[in-house]
C-alpha atoms as a PDB file:
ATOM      1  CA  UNK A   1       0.000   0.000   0.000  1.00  0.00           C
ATOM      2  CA  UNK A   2       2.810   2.416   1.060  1.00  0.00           C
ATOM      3  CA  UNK A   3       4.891   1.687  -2.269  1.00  0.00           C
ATOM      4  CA  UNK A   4       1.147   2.036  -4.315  1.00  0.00           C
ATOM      5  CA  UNK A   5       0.711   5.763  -2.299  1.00  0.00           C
ATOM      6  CA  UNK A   6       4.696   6.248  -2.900  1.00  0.00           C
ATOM      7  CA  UNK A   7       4.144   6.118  -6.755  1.00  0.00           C
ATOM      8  CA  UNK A   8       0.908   7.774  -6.968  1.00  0.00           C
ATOM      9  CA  UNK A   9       2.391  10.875  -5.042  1.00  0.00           C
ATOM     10  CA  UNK A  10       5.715  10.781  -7.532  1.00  0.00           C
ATOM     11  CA  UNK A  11       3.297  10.913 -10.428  1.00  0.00           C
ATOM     12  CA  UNK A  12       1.558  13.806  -8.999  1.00  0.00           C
ATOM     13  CA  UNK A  13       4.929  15.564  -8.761  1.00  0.00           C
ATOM     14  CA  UNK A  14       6.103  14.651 -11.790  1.00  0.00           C
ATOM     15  CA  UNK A  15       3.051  16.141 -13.576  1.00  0.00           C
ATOM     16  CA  UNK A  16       2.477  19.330 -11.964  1.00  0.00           C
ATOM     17  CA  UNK A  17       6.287  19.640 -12.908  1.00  0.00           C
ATOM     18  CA  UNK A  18       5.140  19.849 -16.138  1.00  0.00           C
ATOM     19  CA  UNK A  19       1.904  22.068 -15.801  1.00  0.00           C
ATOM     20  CA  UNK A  20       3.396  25.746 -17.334  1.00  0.00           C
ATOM     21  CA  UNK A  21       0.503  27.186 -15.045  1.00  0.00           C
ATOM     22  CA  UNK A  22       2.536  25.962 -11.959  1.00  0.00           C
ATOM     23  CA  UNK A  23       5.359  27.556 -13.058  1.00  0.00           C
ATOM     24  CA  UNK A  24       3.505  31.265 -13.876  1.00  0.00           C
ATOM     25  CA  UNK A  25       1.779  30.926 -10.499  1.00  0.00           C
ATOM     26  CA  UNK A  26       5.122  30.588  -9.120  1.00  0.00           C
ATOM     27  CA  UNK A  27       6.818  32.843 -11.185  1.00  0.00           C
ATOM     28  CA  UNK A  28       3.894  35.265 -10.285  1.00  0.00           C
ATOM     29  CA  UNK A  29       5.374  34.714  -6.660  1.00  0.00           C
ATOM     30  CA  UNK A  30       8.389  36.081  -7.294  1.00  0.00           C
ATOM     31  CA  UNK A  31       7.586  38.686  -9.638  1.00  0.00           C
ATOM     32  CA  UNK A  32       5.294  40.102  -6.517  1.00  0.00           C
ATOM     33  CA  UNK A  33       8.187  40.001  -3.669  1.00  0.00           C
ATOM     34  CA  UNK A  34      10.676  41.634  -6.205  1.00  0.00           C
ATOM     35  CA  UNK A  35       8.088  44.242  -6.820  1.00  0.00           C
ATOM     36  CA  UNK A  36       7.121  45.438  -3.513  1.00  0.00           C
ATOM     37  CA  UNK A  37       9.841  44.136  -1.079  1.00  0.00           C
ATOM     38  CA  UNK A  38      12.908  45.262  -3.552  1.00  0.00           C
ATOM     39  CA  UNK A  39      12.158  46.930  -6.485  1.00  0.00           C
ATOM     40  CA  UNK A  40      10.005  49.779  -4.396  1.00  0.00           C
ATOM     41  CA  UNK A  41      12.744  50.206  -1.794  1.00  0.00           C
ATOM     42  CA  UNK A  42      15.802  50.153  -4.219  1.00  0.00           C
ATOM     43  CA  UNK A  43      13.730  52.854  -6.419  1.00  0.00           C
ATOM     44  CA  UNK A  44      12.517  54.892  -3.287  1.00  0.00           C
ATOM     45  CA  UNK A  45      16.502  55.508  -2.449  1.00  0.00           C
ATOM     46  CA  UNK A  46      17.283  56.659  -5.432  1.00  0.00           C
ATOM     47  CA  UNK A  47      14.617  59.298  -5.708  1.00  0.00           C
ATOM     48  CA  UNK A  48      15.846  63.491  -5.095  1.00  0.00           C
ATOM     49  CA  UNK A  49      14.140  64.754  -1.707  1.00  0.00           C
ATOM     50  CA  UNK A  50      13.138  60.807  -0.813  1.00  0.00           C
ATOM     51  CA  UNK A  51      13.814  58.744   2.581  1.00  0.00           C
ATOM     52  CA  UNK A  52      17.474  57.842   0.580  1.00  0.00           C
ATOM     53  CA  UNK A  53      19.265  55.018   1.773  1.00  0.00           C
ATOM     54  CA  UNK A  54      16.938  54.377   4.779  1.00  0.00           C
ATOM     55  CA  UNK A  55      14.309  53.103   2.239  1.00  0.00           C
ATOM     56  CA  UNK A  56      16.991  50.115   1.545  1.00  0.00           C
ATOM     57  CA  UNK A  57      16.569  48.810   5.468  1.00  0.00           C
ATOM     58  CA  UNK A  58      13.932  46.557   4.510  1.00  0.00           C
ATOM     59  CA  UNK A  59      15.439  45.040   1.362  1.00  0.00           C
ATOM     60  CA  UNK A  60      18.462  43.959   2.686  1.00  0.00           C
ATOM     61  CA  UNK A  61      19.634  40.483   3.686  1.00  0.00           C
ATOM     62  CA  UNK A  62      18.836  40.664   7.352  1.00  0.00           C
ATOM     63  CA  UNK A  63      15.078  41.191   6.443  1.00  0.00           C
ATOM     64  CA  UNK A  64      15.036  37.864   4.579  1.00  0.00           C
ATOM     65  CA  UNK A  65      12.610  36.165   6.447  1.00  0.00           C
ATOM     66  CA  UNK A  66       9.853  39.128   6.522  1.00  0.00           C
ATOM     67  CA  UNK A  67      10.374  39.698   3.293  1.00  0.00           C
ATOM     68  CA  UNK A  68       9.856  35.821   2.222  1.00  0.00           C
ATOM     69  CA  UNK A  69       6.990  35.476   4.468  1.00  0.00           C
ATOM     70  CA  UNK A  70       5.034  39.265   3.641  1.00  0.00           C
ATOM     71  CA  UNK A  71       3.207  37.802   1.162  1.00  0.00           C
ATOM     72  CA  UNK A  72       2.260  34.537   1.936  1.00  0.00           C
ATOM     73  CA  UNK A  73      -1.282  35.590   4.287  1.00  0.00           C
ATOM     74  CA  UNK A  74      -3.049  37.026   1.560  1.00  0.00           C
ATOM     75  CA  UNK A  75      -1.422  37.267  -2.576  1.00  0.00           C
ATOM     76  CA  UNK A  76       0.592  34.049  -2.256  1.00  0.00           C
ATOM     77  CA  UNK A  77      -2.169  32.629  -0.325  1.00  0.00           C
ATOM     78  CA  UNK A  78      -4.509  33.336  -3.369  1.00  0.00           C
ATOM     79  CA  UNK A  79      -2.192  32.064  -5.677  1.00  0.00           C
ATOM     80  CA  UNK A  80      -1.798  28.739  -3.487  1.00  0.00           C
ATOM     81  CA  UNK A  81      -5.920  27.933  -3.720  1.00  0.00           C
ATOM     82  CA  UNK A  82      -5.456  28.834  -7.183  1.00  0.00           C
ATOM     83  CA  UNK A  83      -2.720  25.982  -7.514  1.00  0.00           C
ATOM     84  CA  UNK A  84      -4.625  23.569  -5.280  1.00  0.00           C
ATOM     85  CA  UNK A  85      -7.620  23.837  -7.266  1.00  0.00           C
ATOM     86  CA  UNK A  86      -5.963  23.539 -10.595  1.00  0.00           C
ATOM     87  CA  UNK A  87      -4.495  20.683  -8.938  1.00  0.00           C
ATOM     88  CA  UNK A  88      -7.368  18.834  -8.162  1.00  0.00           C
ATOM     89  CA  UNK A  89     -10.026  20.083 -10.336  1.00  0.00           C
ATOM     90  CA  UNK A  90      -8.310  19.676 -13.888  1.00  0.00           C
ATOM     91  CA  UNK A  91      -8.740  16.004 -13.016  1.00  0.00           C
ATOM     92  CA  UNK A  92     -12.613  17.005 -13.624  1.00  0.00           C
ATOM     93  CA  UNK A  93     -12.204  19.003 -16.441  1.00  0.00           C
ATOM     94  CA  UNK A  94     -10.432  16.794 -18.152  1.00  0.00           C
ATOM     95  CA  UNK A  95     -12.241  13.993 -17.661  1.00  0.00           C
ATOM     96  CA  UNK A  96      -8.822  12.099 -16.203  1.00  0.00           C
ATOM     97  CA  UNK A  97     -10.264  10.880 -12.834  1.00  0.00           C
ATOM     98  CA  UNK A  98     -11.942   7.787 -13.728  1.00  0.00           C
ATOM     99  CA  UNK A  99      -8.662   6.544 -15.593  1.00  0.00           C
ATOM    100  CA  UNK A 100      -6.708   7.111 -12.926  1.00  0.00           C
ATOM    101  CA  UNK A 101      -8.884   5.565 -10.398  1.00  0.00           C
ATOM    102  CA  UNK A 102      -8.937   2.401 -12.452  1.00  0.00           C
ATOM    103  CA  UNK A 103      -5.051   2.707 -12.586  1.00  0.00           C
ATOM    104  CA  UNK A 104      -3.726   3.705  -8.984  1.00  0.00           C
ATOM    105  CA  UNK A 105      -4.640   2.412  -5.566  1.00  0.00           C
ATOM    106  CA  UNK A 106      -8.423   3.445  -3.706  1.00  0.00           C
ATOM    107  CA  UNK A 107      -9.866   6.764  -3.608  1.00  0.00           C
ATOM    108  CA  UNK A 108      -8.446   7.282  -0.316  1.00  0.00           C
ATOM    109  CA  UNK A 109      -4.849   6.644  -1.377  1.00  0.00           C
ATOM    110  CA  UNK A 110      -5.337   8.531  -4.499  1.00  0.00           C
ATOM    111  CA  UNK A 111      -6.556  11.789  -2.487  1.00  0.00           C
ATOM    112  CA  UNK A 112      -4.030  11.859   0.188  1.00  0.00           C
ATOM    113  CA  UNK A 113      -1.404  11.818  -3.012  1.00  0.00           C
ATOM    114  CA  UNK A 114      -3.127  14.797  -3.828  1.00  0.00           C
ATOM    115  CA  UNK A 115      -2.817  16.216  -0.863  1.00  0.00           C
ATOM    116  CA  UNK A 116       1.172  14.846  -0.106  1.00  0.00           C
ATOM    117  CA  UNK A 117       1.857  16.998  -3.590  1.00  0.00           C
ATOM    118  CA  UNK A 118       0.077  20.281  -2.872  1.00  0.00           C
ATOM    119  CA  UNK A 119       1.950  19.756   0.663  1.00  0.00           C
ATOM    120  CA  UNK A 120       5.464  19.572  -0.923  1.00  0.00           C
ATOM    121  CA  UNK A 121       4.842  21.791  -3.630  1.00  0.00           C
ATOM    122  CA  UNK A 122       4.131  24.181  -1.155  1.00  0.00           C
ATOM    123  CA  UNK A 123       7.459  23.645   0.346  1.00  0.00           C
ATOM    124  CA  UNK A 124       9.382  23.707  -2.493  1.00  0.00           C
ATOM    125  CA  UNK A 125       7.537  27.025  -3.192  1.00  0.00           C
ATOM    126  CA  UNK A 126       8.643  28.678   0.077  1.00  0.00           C
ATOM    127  CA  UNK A 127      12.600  26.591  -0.790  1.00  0.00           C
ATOM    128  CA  UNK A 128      12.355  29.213  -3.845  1.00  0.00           C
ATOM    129  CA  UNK A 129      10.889  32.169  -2.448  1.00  0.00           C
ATOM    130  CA  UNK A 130      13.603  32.172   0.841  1.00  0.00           C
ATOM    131  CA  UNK A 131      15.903  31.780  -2.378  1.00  0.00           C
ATOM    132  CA  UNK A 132      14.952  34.502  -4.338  1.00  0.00           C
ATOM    133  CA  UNK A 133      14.892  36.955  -1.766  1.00  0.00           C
ATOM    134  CA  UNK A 134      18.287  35.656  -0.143  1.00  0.00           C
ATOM    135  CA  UNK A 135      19.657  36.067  -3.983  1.00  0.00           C
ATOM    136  CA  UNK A 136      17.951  40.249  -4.484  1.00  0.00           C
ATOM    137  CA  UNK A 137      19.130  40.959  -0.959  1.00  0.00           C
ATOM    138  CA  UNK A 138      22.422  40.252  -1.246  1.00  0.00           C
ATOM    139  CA  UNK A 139      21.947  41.899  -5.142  1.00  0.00           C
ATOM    140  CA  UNK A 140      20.989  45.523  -3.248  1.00  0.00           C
ATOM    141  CA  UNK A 141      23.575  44.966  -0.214  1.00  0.00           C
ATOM    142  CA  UNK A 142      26.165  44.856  -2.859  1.00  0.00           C
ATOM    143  CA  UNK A 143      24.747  47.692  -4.908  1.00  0.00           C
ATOM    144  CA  UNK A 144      24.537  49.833  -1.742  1.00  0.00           C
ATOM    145  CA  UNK A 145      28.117  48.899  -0.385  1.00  0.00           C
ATOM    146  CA  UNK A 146      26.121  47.782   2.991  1.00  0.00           C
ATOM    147  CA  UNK A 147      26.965  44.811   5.133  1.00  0.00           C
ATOM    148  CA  UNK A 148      25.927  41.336   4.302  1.00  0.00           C
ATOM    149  CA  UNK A 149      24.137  40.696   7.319  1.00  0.00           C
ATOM    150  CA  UNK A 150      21.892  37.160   7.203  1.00  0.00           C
ATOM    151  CA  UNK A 151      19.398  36.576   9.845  1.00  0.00           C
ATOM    152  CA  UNK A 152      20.232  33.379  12.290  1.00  0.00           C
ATOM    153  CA  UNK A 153      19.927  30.296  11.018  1.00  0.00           C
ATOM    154  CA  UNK A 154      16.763  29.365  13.479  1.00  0.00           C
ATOM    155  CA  UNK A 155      15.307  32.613  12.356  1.00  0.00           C
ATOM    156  CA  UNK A 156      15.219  31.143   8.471  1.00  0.00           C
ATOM    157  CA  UNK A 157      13.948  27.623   9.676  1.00  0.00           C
ATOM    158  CA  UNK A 158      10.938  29.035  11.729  1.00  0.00           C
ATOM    159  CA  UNK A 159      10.295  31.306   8.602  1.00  0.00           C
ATOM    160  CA  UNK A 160      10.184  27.844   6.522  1.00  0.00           C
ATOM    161  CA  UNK A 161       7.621  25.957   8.489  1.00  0.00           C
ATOM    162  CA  UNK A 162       5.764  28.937   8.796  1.00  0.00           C
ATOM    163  CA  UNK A 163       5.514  30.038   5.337  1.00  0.00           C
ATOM    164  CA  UNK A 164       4.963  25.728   4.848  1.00  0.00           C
ATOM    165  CA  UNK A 165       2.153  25.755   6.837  1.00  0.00           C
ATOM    166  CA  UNK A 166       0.198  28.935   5.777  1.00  0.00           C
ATOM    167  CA  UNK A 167       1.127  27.888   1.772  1.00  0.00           C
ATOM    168  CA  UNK A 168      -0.160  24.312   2.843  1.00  0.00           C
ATOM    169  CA  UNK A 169      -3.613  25.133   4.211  1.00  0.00           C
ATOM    170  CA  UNK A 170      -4.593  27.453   0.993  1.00  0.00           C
ATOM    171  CA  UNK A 171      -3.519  24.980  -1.407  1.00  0.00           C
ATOM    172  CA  UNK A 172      -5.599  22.277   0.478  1.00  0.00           C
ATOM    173  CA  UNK A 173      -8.460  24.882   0.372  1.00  0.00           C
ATOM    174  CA  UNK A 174      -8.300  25.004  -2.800  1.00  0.00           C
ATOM    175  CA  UNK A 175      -7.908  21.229  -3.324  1.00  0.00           C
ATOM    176  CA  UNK A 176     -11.009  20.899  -0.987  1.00  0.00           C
ATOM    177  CA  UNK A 177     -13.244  23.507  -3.256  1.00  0.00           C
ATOM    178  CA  UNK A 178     -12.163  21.405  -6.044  1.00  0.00           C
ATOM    179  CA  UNK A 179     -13.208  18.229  -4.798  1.00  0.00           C
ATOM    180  CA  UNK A 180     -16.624  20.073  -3.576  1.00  0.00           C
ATOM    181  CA  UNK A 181     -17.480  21.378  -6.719  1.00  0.00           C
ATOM    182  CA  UNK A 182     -15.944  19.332  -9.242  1.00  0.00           C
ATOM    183  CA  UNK A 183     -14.316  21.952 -11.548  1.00  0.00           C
ATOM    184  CA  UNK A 184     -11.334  24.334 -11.525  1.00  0.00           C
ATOM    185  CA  UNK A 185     -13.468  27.824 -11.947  1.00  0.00           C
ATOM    186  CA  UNK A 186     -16.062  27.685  -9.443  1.00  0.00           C
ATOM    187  CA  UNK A 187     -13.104  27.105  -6.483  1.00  0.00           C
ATOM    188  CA  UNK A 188     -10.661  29.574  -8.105  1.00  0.00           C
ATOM    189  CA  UNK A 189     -13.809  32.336  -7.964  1.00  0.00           C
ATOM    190  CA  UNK A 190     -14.913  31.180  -4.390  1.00  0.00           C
ATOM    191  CA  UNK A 191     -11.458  30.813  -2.800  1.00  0.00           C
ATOM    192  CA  UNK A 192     -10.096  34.530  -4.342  1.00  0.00           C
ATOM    193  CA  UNK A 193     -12.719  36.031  -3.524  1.00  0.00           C
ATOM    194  CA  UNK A 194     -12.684  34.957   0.362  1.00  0.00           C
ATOM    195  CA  UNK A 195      -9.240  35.751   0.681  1.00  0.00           C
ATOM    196  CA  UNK A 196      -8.904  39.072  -0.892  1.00  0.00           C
ATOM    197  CA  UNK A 197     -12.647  40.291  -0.026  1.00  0.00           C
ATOM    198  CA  UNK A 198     -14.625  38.122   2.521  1.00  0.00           C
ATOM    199  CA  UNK A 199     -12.062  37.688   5.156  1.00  0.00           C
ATOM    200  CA  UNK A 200     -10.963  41.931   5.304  1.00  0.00           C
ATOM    201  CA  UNK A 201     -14.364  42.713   5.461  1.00  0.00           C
ATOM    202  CA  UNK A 202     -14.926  40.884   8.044  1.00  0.00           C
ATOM    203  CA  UNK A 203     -11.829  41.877   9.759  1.00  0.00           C
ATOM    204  CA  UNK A 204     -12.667  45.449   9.416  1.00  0.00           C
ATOM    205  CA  UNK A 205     -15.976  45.061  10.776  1.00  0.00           C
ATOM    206  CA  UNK A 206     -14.809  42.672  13.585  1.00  0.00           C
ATOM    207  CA  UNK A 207     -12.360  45.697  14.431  1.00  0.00           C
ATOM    208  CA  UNK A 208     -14.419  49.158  13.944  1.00  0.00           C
ATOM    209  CA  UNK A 209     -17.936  48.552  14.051  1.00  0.00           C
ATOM    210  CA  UNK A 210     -19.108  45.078  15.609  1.00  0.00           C
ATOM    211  CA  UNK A 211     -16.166  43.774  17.691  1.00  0.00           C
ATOM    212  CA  UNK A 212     -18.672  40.568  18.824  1.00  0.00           C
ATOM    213  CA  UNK A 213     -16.920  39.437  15.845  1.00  0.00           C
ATOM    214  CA  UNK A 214     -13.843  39.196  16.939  1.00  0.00           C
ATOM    215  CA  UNK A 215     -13.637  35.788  17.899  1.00  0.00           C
ATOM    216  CA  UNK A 216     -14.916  34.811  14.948  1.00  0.00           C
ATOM    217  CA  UNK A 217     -12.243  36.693  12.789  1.00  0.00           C
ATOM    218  CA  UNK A 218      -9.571  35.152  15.262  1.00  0.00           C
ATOM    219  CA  UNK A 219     -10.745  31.915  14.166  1.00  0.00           C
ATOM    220  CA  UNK A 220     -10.311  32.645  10.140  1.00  0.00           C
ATOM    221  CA  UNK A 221      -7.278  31.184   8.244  1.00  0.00           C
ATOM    222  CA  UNK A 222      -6.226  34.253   6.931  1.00  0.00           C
ATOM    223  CA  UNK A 223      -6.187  36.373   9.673  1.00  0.00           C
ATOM    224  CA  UNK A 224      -3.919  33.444  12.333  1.00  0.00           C
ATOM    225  CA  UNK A 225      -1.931  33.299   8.771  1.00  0.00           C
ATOM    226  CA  UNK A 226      -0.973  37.234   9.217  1.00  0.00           C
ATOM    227  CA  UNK A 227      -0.762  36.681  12.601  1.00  0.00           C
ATOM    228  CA  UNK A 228       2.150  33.890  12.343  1.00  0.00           C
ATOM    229  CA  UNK A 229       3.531  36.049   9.894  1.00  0.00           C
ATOM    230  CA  UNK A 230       3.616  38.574  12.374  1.00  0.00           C
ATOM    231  CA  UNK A 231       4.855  37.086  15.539  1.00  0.00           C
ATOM    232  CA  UNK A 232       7.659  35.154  13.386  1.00  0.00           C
ATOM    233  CA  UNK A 233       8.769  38.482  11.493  1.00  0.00           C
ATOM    234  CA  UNK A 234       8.969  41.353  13.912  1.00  0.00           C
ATOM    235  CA  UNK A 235      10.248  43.865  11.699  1.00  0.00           C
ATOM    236  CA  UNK A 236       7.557  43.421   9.088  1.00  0.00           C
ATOM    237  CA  UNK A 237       6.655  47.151   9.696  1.00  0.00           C
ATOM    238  CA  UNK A 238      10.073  48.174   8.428  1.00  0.00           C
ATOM    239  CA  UNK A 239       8.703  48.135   5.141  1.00  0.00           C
ATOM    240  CA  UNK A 240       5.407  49.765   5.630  1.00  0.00           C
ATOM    241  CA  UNK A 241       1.781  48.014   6.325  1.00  0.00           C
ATOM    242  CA  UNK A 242       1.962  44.598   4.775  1.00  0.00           C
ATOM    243  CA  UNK A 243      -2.012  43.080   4.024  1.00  0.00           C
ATOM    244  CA  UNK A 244      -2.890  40.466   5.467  1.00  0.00           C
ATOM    245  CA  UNK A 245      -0.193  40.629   8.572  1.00  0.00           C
ATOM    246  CA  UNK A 246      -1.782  41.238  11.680  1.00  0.00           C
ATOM    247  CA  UNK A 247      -2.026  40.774  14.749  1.00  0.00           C
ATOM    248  CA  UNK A 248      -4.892  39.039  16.584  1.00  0.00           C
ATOM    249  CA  UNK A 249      -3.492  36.119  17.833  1.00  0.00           C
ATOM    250  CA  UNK A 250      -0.525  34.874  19.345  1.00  0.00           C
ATOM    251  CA  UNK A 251       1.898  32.845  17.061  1.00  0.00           C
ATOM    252  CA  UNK A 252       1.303  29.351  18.889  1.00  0.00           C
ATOM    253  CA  UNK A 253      -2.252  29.580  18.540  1.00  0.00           C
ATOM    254  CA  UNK A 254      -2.198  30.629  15.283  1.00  0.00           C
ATOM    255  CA  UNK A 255      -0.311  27.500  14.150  1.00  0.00           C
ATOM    256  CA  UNK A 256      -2.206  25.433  15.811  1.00  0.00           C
ATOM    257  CA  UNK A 257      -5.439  26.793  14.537  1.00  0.00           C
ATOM    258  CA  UNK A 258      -3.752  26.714  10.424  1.00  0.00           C
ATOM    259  CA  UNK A 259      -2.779  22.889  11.518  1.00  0.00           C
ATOM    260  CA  UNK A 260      -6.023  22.066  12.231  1.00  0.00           C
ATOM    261  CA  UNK A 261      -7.647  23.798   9.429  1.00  0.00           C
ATOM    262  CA  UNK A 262      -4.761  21.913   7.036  1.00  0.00           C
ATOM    263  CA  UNK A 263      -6.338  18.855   8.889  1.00  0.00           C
ATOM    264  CA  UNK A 264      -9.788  19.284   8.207  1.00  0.00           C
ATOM    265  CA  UNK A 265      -9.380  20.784   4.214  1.00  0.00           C
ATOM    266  CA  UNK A 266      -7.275  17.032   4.183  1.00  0.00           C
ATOM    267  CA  UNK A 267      -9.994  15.097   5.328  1.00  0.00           C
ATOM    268  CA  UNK A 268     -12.732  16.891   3.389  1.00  0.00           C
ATOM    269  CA  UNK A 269     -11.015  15.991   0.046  1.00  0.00           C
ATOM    270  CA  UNK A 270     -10.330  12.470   1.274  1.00  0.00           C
ATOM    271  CA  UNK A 271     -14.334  12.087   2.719  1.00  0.00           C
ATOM    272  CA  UNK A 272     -15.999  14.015  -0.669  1.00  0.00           C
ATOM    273  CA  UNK A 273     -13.996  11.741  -3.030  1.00  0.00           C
ATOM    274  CA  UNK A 274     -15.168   8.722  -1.016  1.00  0.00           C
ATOM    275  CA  UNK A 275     -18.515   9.485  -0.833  1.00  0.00           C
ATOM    276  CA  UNK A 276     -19.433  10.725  -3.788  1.00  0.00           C
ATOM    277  CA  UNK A 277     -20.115  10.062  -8.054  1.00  0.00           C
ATOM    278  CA  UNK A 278     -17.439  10.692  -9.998  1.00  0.00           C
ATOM    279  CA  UNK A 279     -19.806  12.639 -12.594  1.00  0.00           C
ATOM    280  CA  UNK A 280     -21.330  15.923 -11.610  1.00  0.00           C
END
């Protein structure tokens, strides 16, 4: 059974390798940290009557972890549900899943591969975007003639499992969606929208007009995903308000809370492939 599960999560790896829409969401990534963690910065210093080389402080290699992790509550996030659902619901839309299920082991084994390869596909994304941003810091520390100062080593692994786990639970959102609704559009629509809309709107409320909320807003993904961001990367503020990194909760709590949601989204897509018709 193991070796059966073993091979069924290599093939999923093996074929999102070659999905080019994997590779623009995560290229997409990139493009956004460059934009607003470096590029803004590096331009700011430059400008006549601007903050000068203080606007560098948060591009620079000791701000690796914040800036590898800024994204990830909300815009990465989004991109992650995108991948999970594209993941799970081009199966549907192309009419695949009934092949493979005669193929590969039980339902069960074939949606916990699933789940295995949105799980390390969401590590190799934060491997890349730790990466990236060690590889432009150390590009603007040279340009500026500053030091090459690297956070601790801890520091980067904490900033790893973090990013991990909040990359993790929106791709298995998505994955979930996907296996709810059978498609790739419907879960895309649903999933962005919650994340970029639904959740600040109810965060805003929760905070300025009906604060009986609050406990519910504590108890979103998104918001104990900004808060983990938050207690892992103190100096997140260096580089101005960040959306989507709060704080509302402490950082143990919120990882517990995104484990247990990356729990339940798991057994959802395991319970709704069991239970249910292949055909919509």
């Amino acid at each position: 059974m193991m070796s059966a599960f073993a091979a069924a999560v290599a093939a999923e790896m093996v074929k999102l390798g070659r999905r080019p829409a994997n590779l623009v969401l995560l290229g997409a990534f990139l493009l956004l940290l460059t934009v607003f963690r470096y590029a803004i910065p590096y331009s700011a210093s430059l400008e006549d009557g601007g903050p000068g080389r203080a606007a560098l402080a948060p591009a620079l290699p000791d701000q690796l972890v914040v800036n590898a992790l800024s994204a990830m509550p909300v815009f990465a996030g989004a991109l992650m549900l995108v991948f999970g659902a594209l993941t799970v619901g081009s199966e549907y839309g192309w009419d695949t899943m009934k092949t493979v299920l005669t193929q590969r082991p039980s339902r069960t084994a074939f949606a916990l591969a699933k789940v295995a390869a949105i799980a390390l596909s969401a590590l190799l994304a934060v491997v890349a975007a730790l990466a990236w941003c060690a590889l432009l810091g150390a590009g603007v520390a040279l340009l500026d003639g500053a030091a090459m100062d690297w956070p601790p080593a801890a520091d980067a692994a904490r900033g790893l499992l973090a990013g991990w786990l909040i990359l993790t639970v929106w791709g298995l959102a998505g994955g979930a969606l996907a296996f709810l609704t059978r498609g790739v559009a419907l879960p895309i629509g649903l999933g962005v929208v919650w994340i970029l809309g639904v959740e600040n709107l109810l965060s805003g409320i929760a905070d300025n007009l009906l604060t009986a909320l609050q406990p519910v807003r504590d108890a979103l993904p998104g918001a104990n995903a900004g808060s983990l961001v938050s207690a892992l990367a103190e100096g997140v503020a260096a580089g101005g308000p960040v959306p989507g990194v709060v704080d509302v909760v402490g950082g143990e709590r919120a990882a517990v809370t995104l484990c247990c949601y990356a729990l339940g989204f798991s057994l959802a897509a395991v319970a709704l492939l069991r239970r249910r018709d292949l055909a919509g």
